[in-house]
C-alpha atoms as a PDB file:
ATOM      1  CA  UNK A   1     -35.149  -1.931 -20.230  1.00  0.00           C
ATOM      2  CA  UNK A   2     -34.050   0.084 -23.389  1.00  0.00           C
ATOM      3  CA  UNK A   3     -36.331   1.481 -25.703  1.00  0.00           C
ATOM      4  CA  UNK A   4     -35.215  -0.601 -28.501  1.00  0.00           C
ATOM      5  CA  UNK A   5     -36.893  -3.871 -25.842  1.00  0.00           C
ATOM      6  CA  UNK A   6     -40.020  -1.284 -25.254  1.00  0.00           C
ATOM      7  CA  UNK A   7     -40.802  -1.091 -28.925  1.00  0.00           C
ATOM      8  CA  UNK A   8     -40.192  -4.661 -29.727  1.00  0.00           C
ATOM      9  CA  UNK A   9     -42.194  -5.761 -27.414  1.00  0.00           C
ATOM     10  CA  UNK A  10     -45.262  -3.451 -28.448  1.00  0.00           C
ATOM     11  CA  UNK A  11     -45.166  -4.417 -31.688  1.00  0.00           C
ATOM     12  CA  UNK A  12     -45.555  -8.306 -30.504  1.00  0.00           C
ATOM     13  CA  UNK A  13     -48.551  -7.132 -28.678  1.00  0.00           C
ATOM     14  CA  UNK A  14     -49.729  -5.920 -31.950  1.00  0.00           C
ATOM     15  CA  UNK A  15     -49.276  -8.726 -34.250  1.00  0.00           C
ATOM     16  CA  UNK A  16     -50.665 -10.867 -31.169  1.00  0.00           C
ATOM     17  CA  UNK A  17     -53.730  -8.860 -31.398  1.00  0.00           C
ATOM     18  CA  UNK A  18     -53.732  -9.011 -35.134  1.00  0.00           C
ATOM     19  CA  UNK A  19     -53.527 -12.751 -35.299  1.00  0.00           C
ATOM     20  CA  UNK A  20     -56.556 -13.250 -32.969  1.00  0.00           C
ATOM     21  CA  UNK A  21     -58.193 -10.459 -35.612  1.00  0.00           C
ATOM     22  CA  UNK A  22     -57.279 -12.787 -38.323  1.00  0.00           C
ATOM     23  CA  UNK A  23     -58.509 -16.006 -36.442  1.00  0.00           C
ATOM     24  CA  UNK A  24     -62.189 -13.974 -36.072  1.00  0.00           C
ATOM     25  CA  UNK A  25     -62.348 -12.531 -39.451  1.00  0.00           C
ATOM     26  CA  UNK A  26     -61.399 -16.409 -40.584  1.00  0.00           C
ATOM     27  CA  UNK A  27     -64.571 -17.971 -38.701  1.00  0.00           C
ATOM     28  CA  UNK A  28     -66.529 -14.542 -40.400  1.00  0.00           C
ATOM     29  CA  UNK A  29     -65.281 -16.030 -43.804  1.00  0.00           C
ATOM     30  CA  UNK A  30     -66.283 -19.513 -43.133  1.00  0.00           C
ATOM     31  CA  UNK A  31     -69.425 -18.440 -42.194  1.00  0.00           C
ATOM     32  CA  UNK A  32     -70.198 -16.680 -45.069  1.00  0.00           C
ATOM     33  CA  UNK A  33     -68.897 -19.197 -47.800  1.00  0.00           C
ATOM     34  CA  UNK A  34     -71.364 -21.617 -45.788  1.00  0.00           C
ATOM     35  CA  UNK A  35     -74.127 -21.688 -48.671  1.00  0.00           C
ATOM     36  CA  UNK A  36     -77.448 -23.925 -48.450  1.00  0.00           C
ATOM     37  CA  UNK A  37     -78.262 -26.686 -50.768  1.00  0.00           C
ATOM     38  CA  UNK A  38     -80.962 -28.778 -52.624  1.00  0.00           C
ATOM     39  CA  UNK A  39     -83.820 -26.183 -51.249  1.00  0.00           C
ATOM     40  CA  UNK A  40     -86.688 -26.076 -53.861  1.00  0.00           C
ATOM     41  CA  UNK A  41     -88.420 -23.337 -55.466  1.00  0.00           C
ATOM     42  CA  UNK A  42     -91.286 -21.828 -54.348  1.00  0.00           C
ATOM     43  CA  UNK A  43     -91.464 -22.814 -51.200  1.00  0.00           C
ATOM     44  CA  UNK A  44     -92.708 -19.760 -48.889  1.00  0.00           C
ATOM     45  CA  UNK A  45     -90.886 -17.836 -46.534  1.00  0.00           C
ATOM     46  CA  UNK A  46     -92.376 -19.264 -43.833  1.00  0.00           C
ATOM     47  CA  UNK A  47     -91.898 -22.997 -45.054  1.00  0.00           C
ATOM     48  CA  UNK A  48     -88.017 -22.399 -46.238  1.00  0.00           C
ATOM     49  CA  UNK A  49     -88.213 -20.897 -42.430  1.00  0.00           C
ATOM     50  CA  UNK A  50     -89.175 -23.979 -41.059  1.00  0.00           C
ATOM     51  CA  UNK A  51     -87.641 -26.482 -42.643  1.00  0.00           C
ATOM     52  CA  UNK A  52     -84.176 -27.661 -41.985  1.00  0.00           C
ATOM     53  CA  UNK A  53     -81.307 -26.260 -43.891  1.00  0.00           C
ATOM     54  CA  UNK A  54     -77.953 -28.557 -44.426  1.00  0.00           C
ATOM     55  CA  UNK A  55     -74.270 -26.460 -44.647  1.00  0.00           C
ATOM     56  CA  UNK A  56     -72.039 -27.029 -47.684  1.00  0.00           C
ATOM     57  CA  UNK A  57     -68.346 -26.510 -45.571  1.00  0.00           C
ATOM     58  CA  UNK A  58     -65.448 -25.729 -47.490  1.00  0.00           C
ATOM     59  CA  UNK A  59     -62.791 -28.243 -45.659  1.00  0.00           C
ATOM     60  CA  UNK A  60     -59.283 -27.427 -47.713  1.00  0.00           C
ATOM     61  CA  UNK A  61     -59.909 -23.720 -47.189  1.00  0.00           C
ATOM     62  CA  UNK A  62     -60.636 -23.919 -43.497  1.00  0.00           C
ATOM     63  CA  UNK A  63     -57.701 -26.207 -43.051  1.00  0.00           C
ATOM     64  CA  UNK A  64     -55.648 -23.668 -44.747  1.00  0.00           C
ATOM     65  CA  UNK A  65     -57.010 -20.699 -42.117  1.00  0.00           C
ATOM     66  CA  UNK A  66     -56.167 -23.333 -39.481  1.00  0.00           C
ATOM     67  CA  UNK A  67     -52.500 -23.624 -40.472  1.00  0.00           C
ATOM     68  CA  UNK A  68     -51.996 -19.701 -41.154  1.00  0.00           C
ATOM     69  CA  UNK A  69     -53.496 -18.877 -37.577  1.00  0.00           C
ATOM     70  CA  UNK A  70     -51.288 -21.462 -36.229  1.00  0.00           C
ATOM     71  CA  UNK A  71     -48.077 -20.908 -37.738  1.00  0.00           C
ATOM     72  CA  UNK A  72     -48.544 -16.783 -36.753  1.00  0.00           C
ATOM     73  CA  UNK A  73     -49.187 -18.194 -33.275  1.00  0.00           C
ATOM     74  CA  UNK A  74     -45.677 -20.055 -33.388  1.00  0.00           C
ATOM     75  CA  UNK A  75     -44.155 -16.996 -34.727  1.00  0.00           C
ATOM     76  CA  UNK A  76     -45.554 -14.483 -32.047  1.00  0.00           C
ATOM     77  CA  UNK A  77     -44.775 -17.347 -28.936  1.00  0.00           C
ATOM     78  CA  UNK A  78     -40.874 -17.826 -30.462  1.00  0.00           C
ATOM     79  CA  UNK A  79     -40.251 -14.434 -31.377  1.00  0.00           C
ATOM     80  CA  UNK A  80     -42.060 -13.510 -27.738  1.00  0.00           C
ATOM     81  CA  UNK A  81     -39.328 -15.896 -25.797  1.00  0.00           C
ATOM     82  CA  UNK A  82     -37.064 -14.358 -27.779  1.00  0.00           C
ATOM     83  CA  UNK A  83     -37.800 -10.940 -26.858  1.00  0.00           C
ATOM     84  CA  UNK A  84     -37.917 -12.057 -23.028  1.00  0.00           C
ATOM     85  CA  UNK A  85     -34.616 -14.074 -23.095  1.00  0.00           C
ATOM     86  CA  UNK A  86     -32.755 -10.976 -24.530  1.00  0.00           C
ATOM     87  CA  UNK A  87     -34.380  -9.025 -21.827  1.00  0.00           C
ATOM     88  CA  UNK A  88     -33.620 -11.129 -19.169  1.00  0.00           C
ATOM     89  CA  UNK A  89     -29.742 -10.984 -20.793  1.00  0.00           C
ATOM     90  CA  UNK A  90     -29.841  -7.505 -21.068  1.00  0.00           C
ATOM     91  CA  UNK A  91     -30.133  -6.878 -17.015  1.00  0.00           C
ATOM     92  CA  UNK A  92     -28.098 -10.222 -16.350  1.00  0.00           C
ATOM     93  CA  UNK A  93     -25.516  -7.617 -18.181  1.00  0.00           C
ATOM     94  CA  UNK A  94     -26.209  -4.620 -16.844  1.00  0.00           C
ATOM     95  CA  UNK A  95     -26.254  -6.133 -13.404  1.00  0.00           C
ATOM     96  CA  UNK A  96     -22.699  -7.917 -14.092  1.00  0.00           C
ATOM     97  CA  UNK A  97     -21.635  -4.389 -14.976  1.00  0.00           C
ATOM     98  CA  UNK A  98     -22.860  -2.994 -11.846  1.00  0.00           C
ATOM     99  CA  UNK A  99     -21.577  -5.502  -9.747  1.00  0.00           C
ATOM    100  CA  UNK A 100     -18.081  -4.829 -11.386  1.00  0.00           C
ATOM    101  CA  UNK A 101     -17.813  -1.313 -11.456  1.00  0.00           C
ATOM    102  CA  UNK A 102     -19.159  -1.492  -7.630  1.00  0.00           C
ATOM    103  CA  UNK A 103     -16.214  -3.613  -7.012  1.00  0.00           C
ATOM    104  CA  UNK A 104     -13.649  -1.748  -9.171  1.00  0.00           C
ATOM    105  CA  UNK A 105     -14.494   1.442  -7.295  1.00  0.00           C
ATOM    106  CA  UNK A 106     -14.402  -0.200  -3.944  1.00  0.00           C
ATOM    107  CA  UNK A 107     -11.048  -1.965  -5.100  1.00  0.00           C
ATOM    108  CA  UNK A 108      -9.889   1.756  -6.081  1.00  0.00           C
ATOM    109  CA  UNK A 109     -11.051   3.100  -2.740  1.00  0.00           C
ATOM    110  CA  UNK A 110      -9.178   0.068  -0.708  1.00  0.00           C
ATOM    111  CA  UNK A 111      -5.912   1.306  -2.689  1.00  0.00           C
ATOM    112  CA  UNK A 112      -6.238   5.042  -1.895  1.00  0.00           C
ATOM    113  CA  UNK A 113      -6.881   3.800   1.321  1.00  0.00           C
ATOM    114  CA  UNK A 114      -3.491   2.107   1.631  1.00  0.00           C
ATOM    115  CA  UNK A 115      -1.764   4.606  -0.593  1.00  0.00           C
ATOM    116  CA  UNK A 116      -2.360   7.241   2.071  1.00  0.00           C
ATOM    117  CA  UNK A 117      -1.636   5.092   5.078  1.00  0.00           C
ATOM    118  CA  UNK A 118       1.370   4.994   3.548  1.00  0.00           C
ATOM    119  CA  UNK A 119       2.648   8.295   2.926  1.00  0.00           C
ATOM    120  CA  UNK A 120       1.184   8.719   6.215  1.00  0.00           C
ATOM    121  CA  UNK A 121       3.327   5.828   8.089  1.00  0.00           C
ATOM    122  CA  UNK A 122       6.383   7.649   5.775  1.00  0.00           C
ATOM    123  CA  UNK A 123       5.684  11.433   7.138  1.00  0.00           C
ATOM    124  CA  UNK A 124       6.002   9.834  10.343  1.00  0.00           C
ATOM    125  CA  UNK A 125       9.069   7.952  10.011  1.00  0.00           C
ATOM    126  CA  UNK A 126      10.583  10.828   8.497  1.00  0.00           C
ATOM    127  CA  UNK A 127       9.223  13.346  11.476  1.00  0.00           C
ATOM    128  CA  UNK A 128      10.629  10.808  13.814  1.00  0.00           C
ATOM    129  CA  UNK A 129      14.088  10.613  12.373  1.00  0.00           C
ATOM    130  CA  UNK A 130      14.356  14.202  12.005  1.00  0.00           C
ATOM    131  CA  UNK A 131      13.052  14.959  15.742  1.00  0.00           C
ATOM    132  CA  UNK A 132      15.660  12.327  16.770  1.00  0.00           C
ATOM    133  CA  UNK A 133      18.509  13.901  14.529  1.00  0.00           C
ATOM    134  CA  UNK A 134      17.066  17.535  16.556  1.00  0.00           C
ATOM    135  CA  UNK A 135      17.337  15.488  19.526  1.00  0.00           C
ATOM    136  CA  UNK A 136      20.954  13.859  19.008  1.00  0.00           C
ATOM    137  CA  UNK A 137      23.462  16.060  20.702  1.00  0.00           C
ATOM    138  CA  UNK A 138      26.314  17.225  18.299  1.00  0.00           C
ATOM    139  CA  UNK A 139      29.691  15.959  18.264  1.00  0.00           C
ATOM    140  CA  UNK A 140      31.900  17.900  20.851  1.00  0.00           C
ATOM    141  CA  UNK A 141      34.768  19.454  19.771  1.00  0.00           C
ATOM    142  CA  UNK A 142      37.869  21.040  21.485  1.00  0.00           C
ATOM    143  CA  UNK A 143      40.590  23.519  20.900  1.00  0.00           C
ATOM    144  CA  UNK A 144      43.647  22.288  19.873  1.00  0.00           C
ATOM    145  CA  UNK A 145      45.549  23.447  22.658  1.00  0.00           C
ATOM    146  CA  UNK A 146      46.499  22.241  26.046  1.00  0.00           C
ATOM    147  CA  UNK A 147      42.858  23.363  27.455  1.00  0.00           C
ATOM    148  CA  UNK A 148      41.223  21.128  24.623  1.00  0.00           C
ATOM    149  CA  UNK A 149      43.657  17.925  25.088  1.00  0.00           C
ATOM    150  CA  UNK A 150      42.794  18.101  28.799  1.00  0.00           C
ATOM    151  CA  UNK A 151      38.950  18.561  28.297  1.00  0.00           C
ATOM    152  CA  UNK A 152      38.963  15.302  25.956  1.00  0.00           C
ATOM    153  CA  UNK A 153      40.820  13.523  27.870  1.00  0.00           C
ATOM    154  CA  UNK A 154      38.515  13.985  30.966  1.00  0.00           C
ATOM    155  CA  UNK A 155      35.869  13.093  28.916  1.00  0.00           C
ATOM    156  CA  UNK A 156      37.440   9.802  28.100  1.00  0.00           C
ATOM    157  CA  UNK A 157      38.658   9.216  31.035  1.00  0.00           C
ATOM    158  CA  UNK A 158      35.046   9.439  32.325  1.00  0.00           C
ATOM    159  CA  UNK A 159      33.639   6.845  30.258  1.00  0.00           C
ATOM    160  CA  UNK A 160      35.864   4.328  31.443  1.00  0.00           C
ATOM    161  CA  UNK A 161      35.758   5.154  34.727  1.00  0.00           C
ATOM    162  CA  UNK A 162      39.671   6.625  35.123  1.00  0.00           C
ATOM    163  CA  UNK A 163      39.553   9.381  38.280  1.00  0.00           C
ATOM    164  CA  UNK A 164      41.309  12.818  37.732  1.00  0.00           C
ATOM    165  CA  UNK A 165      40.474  16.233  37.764  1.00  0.00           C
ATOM    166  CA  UNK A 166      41.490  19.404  35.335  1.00  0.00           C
ATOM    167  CA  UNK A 167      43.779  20.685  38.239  1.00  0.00           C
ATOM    168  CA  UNK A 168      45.777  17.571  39.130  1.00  0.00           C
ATOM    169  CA  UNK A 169      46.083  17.040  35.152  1.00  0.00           C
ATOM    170  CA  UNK A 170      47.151  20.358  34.779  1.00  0.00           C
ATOM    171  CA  UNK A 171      49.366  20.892  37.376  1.00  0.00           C
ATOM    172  CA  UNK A 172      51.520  17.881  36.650  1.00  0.00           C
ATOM    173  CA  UNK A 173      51.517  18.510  33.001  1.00  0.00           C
ATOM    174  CA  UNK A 174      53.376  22.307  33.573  1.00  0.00           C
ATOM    175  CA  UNK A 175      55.603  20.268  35.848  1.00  0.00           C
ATOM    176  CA  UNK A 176      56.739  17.419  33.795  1.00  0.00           C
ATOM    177  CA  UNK A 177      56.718  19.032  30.340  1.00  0.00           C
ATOM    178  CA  UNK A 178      55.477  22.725  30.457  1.00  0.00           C
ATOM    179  CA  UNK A 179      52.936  22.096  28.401  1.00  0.00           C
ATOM    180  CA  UNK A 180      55.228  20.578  25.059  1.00  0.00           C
ATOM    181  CA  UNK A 181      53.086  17.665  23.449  1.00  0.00           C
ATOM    182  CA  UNK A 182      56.730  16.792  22.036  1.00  0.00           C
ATOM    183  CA  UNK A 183      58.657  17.018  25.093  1.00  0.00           C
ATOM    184  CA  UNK A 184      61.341  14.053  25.651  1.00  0.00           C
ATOM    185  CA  UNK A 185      63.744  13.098  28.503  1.00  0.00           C
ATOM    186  CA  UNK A 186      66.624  12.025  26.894  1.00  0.00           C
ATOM    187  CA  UNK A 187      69.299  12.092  30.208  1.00  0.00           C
ATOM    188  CA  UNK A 188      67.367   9.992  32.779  1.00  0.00           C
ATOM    189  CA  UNK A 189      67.753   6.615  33.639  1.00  0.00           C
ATOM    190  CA  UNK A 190      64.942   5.425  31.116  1.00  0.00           C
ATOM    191  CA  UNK A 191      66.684   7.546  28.432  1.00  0.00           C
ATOM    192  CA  UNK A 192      69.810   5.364  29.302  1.00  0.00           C
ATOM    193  CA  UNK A 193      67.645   2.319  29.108  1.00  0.00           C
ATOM    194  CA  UNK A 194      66.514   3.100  25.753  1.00  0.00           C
ATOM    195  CA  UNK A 195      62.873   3.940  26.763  1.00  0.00           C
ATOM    196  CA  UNK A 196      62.507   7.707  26.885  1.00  0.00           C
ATOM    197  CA  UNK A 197      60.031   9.597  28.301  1.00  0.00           C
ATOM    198  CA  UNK A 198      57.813  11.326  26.206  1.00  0.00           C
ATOM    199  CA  UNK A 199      54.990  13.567  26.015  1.00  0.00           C
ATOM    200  CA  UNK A 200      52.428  16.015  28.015  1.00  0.00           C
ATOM    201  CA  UNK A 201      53.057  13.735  31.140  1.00  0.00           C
ATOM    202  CA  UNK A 202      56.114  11.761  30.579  1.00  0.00           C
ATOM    203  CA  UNK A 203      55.155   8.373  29.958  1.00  0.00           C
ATOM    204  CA  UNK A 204      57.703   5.486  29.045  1.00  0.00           C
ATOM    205  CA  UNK A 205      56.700   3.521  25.722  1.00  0.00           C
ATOM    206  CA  UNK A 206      55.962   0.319  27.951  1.00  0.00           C
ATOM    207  CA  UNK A 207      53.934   1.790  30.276  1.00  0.00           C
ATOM    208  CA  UNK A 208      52.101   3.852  28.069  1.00  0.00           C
ATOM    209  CA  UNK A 209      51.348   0.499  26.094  1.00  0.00           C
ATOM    210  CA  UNK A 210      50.652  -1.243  29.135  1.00  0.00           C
ATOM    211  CA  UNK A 211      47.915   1.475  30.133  1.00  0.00           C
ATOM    212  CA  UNK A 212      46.394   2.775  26.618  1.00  0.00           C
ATOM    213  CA  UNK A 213      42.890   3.366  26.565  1.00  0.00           C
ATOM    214  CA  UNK A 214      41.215   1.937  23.428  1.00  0.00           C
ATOM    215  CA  UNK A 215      39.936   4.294  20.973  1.00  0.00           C
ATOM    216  CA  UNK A 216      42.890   6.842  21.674  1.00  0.00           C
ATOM    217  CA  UNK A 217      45.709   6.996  19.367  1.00  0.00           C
ATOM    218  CA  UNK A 218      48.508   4.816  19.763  1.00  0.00           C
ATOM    219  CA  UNK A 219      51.148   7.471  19.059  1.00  0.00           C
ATOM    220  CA  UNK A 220      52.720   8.095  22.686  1.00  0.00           C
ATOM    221  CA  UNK A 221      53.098  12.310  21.177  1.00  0.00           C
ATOM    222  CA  UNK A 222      49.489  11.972  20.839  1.00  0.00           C
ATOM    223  CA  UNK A 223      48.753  14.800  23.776  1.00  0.00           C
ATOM    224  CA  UNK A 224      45.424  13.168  24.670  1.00  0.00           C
ATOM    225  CA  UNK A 225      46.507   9.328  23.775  1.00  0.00           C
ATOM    226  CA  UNK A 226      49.236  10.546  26.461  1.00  0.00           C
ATOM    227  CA  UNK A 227      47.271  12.055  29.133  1.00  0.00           C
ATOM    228  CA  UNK A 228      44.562   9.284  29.216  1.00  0.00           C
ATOM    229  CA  UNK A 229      47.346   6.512  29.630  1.00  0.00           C
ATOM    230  CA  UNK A 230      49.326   8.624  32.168  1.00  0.00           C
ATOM    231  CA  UNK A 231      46.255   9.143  34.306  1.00  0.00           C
ATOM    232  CA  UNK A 232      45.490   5.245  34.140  1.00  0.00           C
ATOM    233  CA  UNK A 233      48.550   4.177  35.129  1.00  0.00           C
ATOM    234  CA  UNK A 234      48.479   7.002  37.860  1.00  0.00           C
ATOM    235  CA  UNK A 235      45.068   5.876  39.063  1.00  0.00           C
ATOM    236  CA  UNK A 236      46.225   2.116  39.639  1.00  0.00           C
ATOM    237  CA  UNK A 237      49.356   2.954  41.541  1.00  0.00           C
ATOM    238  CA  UNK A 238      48.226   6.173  43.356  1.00  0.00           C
ATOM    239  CA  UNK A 239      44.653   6.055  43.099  1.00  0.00           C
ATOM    240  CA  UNK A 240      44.055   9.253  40.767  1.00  0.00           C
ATOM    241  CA  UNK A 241      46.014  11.440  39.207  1.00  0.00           C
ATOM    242  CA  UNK A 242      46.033  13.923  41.715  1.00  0.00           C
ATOM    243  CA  UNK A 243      47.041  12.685  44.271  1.00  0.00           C
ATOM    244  CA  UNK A 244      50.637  12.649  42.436  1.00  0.00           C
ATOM    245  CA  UNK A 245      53.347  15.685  43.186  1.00  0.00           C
ATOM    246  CA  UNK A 246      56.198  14.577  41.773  1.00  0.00           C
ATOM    247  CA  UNK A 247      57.910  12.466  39.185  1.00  0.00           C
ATOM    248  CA  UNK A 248      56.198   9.121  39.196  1.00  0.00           C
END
């Protein structure tokens, strides 16, 4: 309760005590304006003792007294309820406020709460990703030279399954084309037929076609395009690649 309440209600006390003051100073008064009547003179003190004395009352005055006492009982009893009801508001209020600053700060606490579980879920994600990008094996690359077309190719050929080795690769590259990613054959019968052969291994346009390996290039100079085709077509009709010795 605030100590504007505290006061207010003190000084109700007060004027509650001060009315009932007033209500036994009235009855004094009465009492005193009482005044007896048609006693004669000379009576002794022991007769006026003993005989009966009649009260003169003063009724307008008293009913005036009445009225005061009872209107400053009215006054104290509203302005009493009055006092209580704006208590009794007062920590309705304060309670309210309590209740919604307990729930704003437990509101606040629920969001920090999921604020952090956030970042947290985030750090992870990104710790993830970046062990699995540490994790990821970098892209292979090769030389550009007959060592590094031959080394792709192998790798290629090993994910679909084609059969070779470096050595038979090798050895039948020197023989058909010495090495020359542009080598062509333009006197043999294929040259006649309009279909030279071309390339690291020699390959006719229709068979290298007929054998290409998807995701190799589709030019038949391509020196890995041309090994990976040549070993296919070497692997259906011979089995692998080395197991050729000559022209095939």
């Amino acid at each position: 309760m605030s100590a504007f309440n505290t006061a207010a209600l003190r000084r109700l006390r007060s004027r509650k005590a001060a009315v009932t003051g007033v209500a036994v100073a009235a009855s004094a008064a009465l009492a005193l304006s009482l005044a007896p009547g048609d006693a004669e003179a000379g009576t002794t003190t022991e007769v006026a003792a003993a005989a009966p004395v009649a009260w003169k009352v003063n009724e307008k005055q008293a009913a005036a007294v009445q009225e005061s006492i009872a209107n400053q009982q009215t006054a104290f009893e509203a302005q009493l309820k009055a006092a209580q009801a704006k208590k009794k508001a007062e920590a309705a209020e304060a309670k309210k406020q309590a209740e919604a600053k307990k729930l704003a700060e437990a509101k606040k606490k629920a969001e920090a709460k999921k604020k952090a579980e956030a970042a947290a879920k985030k750090r992870a994600a990104e710790q993830a990703a970046s062990r699995s990008a540490a994790r990821k094996p970098a892209k292979v690359t090769y030389p550009n030279n007959l060592d590094g077309w031959i080394r792709e190719a192998l790798s290629i050929m090993k994910k679909h399954n084609i059969p070779g080795t470096y050595e038979g690769i090798h050895r039948n590259i020197m023989r058909e084309s010495s090495g020359n990613p542009r080598a062509i054959n333009n006197w043999d019968i294929n040259a006649i037929n309009g279909v030279p052969s071309k390339g690291l291994l020699q390959v006719i346009k229709p068979t290298f076609d007929a054998y290409h390996v998807p995701g190799t290039s589709w030019d038949q100079y391509d020196p890995v395009a041309n090994i990976v085709a040549a070993c296919n077509y070497a692997a259906d009709r011979y089995g692998s690649m080395d197991n050729v010795n000559s022209a095939y």
